[in-house]
N, C-alpha and C. Protein backbone atom coordinates (compact mmCIF):
# COMPACT_ATOMS: atom_id res chain seq x y z
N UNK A 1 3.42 -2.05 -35.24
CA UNK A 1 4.51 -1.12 -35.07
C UNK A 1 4.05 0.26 -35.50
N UNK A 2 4.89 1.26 -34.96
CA UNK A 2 4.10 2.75 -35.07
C UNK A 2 4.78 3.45 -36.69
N UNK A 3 4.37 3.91 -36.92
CA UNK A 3 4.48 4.50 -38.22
C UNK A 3 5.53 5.64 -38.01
N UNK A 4 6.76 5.46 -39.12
CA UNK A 4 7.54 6.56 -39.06
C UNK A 4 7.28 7.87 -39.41
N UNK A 5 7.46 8.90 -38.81
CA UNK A 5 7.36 10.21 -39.32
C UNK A 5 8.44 10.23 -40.63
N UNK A 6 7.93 11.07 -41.53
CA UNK A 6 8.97 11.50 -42.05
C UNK A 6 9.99 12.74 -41.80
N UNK A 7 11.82 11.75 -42.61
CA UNK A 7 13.03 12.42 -42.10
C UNK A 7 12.78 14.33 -42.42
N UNK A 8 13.32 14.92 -41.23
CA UNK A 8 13.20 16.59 -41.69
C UNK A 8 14.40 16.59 -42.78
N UNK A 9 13.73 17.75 -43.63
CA UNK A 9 14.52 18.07 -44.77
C UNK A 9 15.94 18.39 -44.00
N UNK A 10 17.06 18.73 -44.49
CA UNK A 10 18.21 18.90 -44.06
C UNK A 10 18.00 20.72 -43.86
N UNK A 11 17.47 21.31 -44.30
CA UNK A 11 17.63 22.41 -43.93
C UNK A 11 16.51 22.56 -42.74
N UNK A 12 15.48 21.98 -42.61
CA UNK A 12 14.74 22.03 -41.30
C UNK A 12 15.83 21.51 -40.07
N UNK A 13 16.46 20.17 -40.13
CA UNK A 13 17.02 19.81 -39.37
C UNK A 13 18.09 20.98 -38.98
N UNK A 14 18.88 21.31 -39.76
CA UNK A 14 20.32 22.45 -39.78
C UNK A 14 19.41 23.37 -38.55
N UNK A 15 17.86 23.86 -39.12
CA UNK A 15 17.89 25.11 -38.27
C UNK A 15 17.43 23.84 -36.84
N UNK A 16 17.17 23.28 -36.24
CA UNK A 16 16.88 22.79 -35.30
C UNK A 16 18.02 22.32 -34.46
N UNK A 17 19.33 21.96 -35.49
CA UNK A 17 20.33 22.01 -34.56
C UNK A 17 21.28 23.33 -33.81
N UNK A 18 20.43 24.34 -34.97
CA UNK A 18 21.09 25.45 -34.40
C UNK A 18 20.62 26.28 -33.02
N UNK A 19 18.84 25.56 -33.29
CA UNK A 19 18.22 26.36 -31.89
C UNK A 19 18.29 25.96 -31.00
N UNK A 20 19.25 24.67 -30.64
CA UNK A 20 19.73 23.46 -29.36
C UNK A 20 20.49 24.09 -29.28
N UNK A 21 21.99 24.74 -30.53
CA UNK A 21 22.99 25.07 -30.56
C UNK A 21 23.98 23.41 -30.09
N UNK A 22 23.95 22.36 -30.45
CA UNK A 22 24.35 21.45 -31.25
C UNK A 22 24.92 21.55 -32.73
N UNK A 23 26.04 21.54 -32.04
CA UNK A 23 27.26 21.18 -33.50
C UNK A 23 28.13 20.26 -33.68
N UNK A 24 27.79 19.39 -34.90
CA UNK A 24 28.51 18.32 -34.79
C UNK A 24 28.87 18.33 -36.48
N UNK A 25 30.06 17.48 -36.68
CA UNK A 25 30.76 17.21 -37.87
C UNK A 25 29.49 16.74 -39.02
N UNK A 26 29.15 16.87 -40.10
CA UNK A 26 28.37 16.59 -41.28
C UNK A 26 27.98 15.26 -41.01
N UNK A 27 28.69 14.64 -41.28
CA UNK A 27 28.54 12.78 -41.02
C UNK A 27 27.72 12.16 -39.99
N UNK A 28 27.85 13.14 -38.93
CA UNK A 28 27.22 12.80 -37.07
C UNK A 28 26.14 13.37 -37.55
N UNK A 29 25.65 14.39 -38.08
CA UNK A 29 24.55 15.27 -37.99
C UNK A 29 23.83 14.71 -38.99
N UNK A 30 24.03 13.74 -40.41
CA UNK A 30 23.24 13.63 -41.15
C UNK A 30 22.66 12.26 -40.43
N UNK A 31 23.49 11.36 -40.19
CA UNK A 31 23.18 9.60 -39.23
C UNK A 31 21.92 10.58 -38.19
N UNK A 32 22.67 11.71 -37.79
CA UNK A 32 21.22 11.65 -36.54
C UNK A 32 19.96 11.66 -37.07
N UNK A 33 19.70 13.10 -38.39
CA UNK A 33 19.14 13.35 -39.15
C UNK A 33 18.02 12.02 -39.45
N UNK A 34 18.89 11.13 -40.19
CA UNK A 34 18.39 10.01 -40.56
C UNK A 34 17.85 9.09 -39.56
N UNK A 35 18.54 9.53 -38.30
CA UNK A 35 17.95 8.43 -37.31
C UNK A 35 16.64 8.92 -36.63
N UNK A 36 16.57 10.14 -36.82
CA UNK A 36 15.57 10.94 -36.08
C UNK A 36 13.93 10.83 -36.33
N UNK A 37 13.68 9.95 -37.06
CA UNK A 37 11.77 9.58 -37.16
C UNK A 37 11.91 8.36 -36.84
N UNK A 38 12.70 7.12 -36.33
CA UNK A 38 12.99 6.22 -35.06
C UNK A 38 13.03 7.24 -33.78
N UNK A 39 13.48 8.08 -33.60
CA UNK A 39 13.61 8.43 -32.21
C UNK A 39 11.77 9.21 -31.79
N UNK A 40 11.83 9.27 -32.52
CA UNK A 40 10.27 10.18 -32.63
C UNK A 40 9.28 9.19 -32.08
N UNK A 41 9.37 8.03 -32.90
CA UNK A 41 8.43 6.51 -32.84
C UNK A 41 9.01 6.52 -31.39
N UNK A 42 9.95 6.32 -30.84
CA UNK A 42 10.34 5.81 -29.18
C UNK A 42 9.74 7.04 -28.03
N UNK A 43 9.56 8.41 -28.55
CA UNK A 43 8.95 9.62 -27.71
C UNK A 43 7.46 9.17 -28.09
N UNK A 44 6.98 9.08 -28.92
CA UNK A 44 5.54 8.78 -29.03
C UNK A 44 5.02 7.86 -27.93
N UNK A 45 5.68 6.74 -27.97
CA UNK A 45 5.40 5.18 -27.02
C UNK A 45 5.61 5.85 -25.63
N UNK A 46 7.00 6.83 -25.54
CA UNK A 46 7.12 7.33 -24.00
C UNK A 46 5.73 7.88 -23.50
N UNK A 47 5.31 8.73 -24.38
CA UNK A 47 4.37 9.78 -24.44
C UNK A 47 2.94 9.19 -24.27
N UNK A 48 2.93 7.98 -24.56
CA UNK A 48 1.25 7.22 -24.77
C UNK A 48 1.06 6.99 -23.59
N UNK A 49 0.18 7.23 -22.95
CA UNK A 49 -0.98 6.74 -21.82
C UNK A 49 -0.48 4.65 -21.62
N UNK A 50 -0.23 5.11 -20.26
CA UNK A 50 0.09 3.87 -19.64
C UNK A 50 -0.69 3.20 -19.35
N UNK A 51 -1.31 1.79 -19.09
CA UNK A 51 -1.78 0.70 -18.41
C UNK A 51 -2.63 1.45 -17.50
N UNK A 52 -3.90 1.42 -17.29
CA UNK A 52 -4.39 1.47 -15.92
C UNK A 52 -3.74 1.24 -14.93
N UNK A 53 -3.75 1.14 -13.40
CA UNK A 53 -3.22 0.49 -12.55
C UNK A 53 -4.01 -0.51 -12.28
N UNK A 54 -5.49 -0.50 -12.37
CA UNK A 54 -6.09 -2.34 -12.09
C UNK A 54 -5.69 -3.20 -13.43
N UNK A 55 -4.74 -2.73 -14.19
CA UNK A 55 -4.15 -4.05 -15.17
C UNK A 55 -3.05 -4.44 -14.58
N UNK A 56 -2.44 -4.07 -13.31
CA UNK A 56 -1.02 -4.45 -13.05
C UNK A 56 -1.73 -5.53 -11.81
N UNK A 57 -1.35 -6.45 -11.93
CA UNK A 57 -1.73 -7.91 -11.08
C UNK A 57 -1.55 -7.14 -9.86
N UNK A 58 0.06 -6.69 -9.36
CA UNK A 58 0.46 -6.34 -7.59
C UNK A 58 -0.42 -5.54 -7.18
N UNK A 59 -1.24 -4.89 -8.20
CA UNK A 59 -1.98 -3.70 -7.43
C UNK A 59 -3.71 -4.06 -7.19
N UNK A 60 -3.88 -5.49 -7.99
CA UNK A 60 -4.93 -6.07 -7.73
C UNK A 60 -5.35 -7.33 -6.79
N UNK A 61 -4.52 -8.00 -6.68
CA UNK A 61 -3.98 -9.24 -5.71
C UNK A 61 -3.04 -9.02 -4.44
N UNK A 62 -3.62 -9.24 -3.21
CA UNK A 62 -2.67 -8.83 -2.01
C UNK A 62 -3.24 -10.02 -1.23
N UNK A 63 -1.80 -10.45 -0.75
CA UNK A 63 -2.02 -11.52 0.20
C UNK A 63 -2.61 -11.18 1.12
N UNK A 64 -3.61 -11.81 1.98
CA UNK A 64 -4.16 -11.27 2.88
C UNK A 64 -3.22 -11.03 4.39
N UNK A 65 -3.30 -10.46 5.43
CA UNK A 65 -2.20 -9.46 6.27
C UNK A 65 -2.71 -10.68 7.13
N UNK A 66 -1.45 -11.32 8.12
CA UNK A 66 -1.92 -12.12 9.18
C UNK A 66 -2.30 -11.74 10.05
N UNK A 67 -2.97 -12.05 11.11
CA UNK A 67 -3.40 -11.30 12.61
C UNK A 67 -2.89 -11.85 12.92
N UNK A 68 -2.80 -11.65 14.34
CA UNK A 68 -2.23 -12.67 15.70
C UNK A 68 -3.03 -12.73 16.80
């Protein structure tokens, strides 16, 4: 499993919601806060270099085409 970043201080976060201009009630903003080095770990995985395409079987195996 990928390693969490660590949570931004609350005043890093404050200014980052301000430069989205995202405003939300204390409670919503600290849960995100807190949720936010999970969301980081899920952009990283988006972000990583995919599979070759000769590791995907469909793109290596084709039935052969019938003639007539």
């Amino acid at each position: 499993m990928a390693e969490l970043h660590p949570p931004l201080s609350p005043e890093e976060f404050a200014l980052v919601m301000r430069q989205v201009g995202l405003d939300l009630p204390p409670a919503e903003a600290e849960a995100l806060r807190l949720a936010h080095p999970h969301l980081r770990v899920l952009l990283d995985r988006l972000r990583a270099p995919s599979n070759p395409m000769a590791a995907e079987p469909a793109y290596t195996f084709a039935l052969p085409v019938a003639r007539a």
